[in-house]
N, C-alpha and C. Protein backbone atom coordinates (compact mmCIF):
# COMPACT_ATOMS: atom_id res chain seq x y z
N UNK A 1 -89.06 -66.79 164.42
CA UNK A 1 -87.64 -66.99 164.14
C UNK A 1 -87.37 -66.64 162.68
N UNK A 2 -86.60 -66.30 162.47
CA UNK A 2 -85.95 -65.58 161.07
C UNK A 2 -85.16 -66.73 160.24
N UNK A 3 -85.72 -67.31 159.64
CA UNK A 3 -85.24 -68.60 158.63
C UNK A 3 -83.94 -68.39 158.23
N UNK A 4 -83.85 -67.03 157.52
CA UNK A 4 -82.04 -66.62 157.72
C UNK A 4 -81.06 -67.06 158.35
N UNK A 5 -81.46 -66.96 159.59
CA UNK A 5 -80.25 -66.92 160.50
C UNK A 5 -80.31 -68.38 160.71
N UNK A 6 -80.73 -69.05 159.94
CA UNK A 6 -80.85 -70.68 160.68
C UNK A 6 -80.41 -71.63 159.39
N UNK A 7 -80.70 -70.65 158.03
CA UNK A 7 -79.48 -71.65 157.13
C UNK A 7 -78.33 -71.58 157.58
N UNK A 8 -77.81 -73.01 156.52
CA UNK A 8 -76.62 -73.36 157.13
C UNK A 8 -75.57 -73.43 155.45
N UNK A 9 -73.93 -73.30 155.48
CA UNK A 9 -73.43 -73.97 154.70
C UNK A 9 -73.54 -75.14 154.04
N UNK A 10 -73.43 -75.15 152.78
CA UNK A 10 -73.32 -76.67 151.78
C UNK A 10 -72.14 -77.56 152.70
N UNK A 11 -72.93 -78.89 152.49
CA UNK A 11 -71.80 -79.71 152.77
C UNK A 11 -70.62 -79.90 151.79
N UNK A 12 -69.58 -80.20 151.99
CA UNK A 12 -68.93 -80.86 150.79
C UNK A 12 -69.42 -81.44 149.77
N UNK A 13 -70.53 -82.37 150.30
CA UNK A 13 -70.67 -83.62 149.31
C UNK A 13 -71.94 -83.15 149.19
N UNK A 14 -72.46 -82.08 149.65
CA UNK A 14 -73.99 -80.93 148.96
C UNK A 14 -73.33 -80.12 147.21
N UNK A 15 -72.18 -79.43 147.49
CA UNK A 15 -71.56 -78.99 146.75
C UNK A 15 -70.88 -79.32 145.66
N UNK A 16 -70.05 -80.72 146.11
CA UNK A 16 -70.06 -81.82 144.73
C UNK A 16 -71.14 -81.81 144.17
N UNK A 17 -72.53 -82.28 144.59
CA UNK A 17 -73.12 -82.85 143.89
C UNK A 17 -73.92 -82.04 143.31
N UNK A 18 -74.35 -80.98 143.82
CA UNK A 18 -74.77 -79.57 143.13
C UNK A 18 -74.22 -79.12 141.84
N UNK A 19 -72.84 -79.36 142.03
CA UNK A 19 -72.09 -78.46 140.85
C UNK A 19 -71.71 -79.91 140.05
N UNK A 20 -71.85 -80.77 140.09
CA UNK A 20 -71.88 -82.06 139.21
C UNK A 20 -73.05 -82.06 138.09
N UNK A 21 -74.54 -81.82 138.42
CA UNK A 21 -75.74 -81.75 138.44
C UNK A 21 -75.33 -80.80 137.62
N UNK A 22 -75.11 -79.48 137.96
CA UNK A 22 -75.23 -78.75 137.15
C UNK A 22 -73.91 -78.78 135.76
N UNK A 23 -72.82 -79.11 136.16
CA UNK A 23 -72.02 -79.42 134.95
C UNK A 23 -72.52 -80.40 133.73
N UNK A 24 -73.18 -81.34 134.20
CA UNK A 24 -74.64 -82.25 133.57
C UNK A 24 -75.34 -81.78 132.89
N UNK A 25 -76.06 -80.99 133.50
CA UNK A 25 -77.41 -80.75 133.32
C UNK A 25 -77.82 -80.28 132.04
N UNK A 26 -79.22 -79.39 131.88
CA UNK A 26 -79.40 -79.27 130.89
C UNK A 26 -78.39 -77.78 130.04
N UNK A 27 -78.37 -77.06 128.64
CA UNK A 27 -77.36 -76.17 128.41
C UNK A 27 -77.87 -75.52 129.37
N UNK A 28 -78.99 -74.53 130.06
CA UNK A 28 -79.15 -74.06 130.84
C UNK A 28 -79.04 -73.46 132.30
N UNK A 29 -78.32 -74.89 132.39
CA UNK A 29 -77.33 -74.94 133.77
C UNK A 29 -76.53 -74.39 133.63
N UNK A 30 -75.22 -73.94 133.26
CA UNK A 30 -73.82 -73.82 133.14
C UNK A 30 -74.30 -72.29 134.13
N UNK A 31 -74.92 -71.29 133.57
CA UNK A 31 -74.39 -70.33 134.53
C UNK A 31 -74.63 -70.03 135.90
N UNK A 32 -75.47 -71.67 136.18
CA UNK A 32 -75.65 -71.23 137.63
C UNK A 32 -74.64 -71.75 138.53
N UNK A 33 -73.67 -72.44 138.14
CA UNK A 33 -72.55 -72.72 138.55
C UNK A 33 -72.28 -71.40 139.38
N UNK A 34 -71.90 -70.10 139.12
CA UNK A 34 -71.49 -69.22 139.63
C UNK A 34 -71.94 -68.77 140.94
N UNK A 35 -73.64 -69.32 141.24
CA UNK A 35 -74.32 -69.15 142.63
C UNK A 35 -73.43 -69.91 143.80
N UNK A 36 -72.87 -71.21 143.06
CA UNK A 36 -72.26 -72.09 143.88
C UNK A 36 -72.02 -72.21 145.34
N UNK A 37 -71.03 -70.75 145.18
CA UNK A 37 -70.17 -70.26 146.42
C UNK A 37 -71.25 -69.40 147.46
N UNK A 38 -72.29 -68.79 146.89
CA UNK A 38 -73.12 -68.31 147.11
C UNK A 38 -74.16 -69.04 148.49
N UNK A 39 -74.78 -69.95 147.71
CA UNK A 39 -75.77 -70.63 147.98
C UNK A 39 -75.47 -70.96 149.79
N UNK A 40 -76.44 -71.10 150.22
CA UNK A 40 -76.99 -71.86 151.64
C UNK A 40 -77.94 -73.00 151.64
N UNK A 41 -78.04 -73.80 152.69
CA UNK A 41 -79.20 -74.49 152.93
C UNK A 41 -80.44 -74.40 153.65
N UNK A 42 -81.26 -74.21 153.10
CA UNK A 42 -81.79 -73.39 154.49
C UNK A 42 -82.71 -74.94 155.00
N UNK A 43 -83.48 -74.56 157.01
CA UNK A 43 -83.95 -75.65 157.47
C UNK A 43 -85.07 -76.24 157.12
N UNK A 44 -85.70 -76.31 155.77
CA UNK A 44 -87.02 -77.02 155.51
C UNK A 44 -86.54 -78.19 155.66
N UNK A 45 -87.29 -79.28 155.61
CA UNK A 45 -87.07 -80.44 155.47
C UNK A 45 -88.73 -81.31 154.96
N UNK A 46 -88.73 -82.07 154.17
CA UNK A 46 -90.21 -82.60 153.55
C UNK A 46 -90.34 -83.60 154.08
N UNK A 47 -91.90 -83.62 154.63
CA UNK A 47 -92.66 -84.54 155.63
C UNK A 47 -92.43 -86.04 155.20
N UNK A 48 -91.86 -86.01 153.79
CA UNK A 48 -91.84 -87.33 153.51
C UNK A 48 -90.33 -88.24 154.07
N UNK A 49 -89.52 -87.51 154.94
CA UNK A 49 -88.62 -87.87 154.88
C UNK A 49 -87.03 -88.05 154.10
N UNK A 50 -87.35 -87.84 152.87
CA UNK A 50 -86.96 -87.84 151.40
C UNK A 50 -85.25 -86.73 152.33
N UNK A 51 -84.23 -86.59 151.44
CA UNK A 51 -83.28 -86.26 151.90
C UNK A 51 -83.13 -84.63 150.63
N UNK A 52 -84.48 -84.33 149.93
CA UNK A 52 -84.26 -83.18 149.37
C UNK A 52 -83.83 -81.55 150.23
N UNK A 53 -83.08 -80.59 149.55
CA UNK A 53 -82.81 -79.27 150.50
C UNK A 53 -83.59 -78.57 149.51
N UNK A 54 -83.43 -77.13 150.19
CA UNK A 54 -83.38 -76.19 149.37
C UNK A 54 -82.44 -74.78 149.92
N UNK A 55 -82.66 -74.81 148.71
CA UNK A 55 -81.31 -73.65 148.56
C UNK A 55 -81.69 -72.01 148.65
N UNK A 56 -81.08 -71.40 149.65
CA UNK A 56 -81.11 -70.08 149.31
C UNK A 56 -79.67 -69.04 148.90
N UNK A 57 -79.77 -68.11 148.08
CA UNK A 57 -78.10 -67.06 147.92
C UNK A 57 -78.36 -66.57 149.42
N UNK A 58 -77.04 -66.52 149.24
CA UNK A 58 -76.99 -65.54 151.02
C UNK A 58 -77.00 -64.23 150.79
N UNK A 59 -77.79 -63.50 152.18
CA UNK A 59 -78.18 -62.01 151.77
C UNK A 59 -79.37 -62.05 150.92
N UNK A 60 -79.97 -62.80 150.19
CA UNK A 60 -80.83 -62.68 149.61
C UNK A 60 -82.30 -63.21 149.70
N UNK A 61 -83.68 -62.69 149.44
CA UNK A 61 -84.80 -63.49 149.41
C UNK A 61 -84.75 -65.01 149.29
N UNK A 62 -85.73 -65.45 149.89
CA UNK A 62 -85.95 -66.69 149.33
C UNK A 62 -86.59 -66.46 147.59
N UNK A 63 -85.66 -67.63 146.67
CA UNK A 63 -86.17 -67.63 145.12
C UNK A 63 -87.76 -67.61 144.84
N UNK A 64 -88.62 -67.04 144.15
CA UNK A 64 -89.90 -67.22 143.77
C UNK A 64 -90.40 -68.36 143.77
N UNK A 65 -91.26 -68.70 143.82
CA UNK A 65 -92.38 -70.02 144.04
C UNK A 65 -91.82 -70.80 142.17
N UNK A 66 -92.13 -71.63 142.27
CA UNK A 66 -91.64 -72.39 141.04
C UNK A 66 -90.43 -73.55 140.68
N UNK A 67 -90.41 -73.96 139.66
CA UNK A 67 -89.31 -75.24 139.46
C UNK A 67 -89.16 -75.57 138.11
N UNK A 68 -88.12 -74.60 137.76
CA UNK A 68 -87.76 -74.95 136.50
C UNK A 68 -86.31 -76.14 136.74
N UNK A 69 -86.16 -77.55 136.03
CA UNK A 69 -85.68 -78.51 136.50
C UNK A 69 -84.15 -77.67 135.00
N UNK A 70 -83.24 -78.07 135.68
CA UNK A 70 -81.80 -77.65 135.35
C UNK A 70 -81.52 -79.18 135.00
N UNK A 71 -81.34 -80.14 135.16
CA UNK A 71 -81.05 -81.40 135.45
C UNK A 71 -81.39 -82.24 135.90
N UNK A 72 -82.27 -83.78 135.65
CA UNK A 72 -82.54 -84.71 135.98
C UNK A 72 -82.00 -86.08 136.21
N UNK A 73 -81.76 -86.76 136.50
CA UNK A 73 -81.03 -87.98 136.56
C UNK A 73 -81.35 -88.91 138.08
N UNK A 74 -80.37 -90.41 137.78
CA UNK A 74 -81.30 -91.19 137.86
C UNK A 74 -80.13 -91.84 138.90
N UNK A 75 -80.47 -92.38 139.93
CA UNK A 75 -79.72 -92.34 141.06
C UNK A 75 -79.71 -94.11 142.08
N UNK A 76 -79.29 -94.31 143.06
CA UNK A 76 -79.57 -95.38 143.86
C UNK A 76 -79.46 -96.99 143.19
N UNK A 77 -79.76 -97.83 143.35
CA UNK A 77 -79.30 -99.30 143.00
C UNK A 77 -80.65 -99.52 141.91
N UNK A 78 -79.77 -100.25 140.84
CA UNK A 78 -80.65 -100.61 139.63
C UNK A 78 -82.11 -101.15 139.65
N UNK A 79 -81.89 -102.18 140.90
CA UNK A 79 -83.41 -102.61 141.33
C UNK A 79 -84.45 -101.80 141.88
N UNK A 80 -83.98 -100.80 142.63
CA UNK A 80 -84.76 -99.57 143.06
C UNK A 80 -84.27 -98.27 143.03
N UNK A 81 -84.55 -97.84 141.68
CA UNK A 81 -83.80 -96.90 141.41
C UNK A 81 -84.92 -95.77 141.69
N UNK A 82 -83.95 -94.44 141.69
CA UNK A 82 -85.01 -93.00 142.55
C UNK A 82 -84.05 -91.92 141.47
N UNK A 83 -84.82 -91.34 141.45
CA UNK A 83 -84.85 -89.79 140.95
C UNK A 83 -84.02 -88.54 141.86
N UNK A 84 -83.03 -87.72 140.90
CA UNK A 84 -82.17 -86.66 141.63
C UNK A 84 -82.61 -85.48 140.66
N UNK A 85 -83.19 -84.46 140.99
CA UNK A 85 -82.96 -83.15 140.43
C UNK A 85 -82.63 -81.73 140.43
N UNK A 86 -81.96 -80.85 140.04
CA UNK A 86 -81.35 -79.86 140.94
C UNK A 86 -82.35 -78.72 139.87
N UNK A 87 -83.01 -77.48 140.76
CA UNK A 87 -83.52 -76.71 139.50
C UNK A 87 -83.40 -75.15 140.49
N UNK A 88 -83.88 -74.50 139.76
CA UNK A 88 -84.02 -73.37 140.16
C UNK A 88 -85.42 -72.68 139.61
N UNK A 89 -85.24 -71.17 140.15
CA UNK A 89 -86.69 -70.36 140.08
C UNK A 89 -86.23 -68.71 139.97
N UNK A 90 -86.66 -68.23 139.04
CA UNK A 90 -86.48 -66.80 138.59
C UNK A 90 -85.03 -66.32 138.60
N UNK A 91 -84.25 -67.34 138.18
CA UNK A 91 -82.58 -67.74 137.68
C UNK A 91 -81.40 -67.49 139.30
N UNK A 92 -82.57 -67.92 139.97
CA UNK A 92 -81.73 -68.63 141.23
C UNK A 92 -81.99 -69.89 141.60
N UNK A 93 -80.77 -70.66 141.76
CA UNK A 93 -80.80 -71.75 142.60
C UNK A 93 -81.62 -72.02 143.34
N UNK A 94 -82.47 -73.25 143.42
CA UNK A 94 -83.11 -73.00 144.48
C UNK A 94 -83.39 -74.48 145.59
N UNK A 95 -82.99 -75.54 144.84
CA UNK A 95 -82.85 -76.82 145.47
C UNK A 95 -82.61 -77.39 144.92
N UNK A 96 -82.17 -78.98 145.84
CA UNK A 96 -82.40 -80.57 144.80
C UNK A 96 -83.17 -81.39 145.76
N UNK A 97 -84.12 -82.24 144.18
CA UNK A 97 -84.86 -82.85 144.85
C UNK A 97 -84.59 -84.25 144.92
N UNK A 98 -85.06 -85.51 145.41
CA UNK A 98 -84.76 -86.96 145.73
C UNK A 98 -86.49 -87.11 145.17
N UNK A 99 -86.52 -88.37 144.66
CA UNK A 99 -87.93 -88.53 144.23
C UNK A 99 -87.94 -90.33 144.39
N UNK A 100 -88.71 -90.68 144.29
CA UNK A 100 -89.08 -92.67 144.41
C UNK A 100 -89.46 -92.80 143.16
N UNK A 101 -88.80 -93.52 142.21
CA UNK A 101 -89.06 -94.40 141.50
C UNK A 101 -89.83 -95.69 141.44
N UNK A 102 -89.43 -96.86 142.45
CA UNK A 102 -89.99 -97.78 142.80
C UNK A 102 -89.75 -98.50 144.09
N UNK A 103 -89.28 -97.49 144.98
CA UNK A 103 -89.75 -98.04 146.68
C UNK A 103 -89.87 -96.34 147.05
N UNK A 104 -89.18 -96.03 148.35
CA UNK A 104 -89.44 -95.09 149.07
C UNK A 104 -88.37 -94.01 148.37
N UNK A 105 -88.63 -93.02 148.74
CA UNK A 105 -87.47 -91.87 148.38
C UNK A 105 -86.26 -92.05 149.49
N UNK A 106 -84.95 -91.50 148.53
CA UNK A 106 -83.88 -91.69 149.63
C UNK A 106 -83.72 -90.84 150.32
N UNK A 107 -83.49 -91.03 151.68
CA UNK A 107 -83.43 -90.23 153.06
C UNK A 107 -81.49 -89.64 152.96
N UNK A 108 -80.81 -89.56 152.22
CA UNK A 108 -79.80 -89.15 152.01
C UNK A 108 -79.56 -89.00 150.63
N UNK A 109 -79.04 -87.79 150.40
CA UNK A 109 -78.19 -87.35 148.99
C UNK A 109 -77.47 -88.23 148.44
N UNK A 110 -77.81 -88.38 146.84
CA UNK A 110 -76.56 -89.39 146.15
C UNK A 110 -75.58 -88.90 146.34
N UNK A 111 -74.17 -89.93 146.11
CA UNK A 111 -72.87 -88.81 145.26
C UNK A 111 -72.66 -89.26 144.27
N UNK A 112 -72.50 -88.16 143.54
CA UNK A 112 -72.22 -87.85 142.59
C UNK A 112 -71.06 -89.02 141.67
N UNK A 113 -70.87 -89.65 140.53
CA UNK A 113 -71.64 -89.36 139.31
C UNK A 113 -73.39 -89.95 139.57
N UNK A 114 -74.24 -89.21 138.96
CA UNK A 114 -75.51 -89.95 138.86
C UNK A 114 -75.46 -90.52 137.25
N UNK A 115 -76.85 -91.30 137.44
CA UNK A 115 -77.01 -91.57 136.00
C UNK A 115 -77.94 -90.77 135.03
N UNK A 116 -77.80 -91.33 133.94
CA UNK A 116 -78.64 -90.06 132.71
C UNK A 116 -79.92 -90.63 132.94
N UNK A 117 -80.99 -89.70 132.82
CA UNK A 117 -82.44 -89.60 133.31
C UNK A 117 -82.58 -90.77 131.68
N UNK A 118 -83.38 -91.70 131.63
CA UNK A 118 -83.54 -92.41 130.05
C UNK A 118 -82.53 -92.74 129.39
């Protein structure tokens, strides 16, 4: 099966929080804003459950192997708080990730505002 044809559109609240992340993020971010409209989701999904995507431009390769982090920050309820990061790879978009702090990773995307990583 052709992974292509099986991404899907950003959700709304994929797209908020993408382009939030990146309005955030580090100076580095700002021009990937422009992939925005671009971008897809394609169907991976991580064994851990965790609610991270990844991102592909449409029409285009999947981004190179790698993870340069655009933005970090700090997400979920104060007592168990988890990790959000949106990055890319060879200056494409290429996902966001959900990470565990101190219980499990979250099985759904924050929304957006997150908090500052420290």
């Amino acid at each position: 099966m052709n992974a292509v044809s099986t991404n899907r559109a950003l959700t709304a609240g994929e797209r908020a929080l993408a382009k939030w992340m990146l309005e955030n993020g580090t100076e580095e971010a700002g021009p990937s804003l422009a992939q925005l409209d671009e971008l897809e989701v394609t169907p991976w999904q991580c064994a851990c459950g965790c609610a991270s995507i990844n991102f592909q431009l449409k029409g285009h390769p999947p981004a190179p192997p790698g993870v340069h982090v655009l933005g970090d920050f700090l997400c979920g309820p104060m007592e168990a708080p988890a990790g959000a990061f949106i990055y890319e790879s060879g200056g494409v978009l290429s996902g966001i990730e959900v990470y565990s702090l101190a219980s499990d990773a979250p099985p759904v995307l924050p929304d957006a505002p997150l908090r500052p990583m420290g």
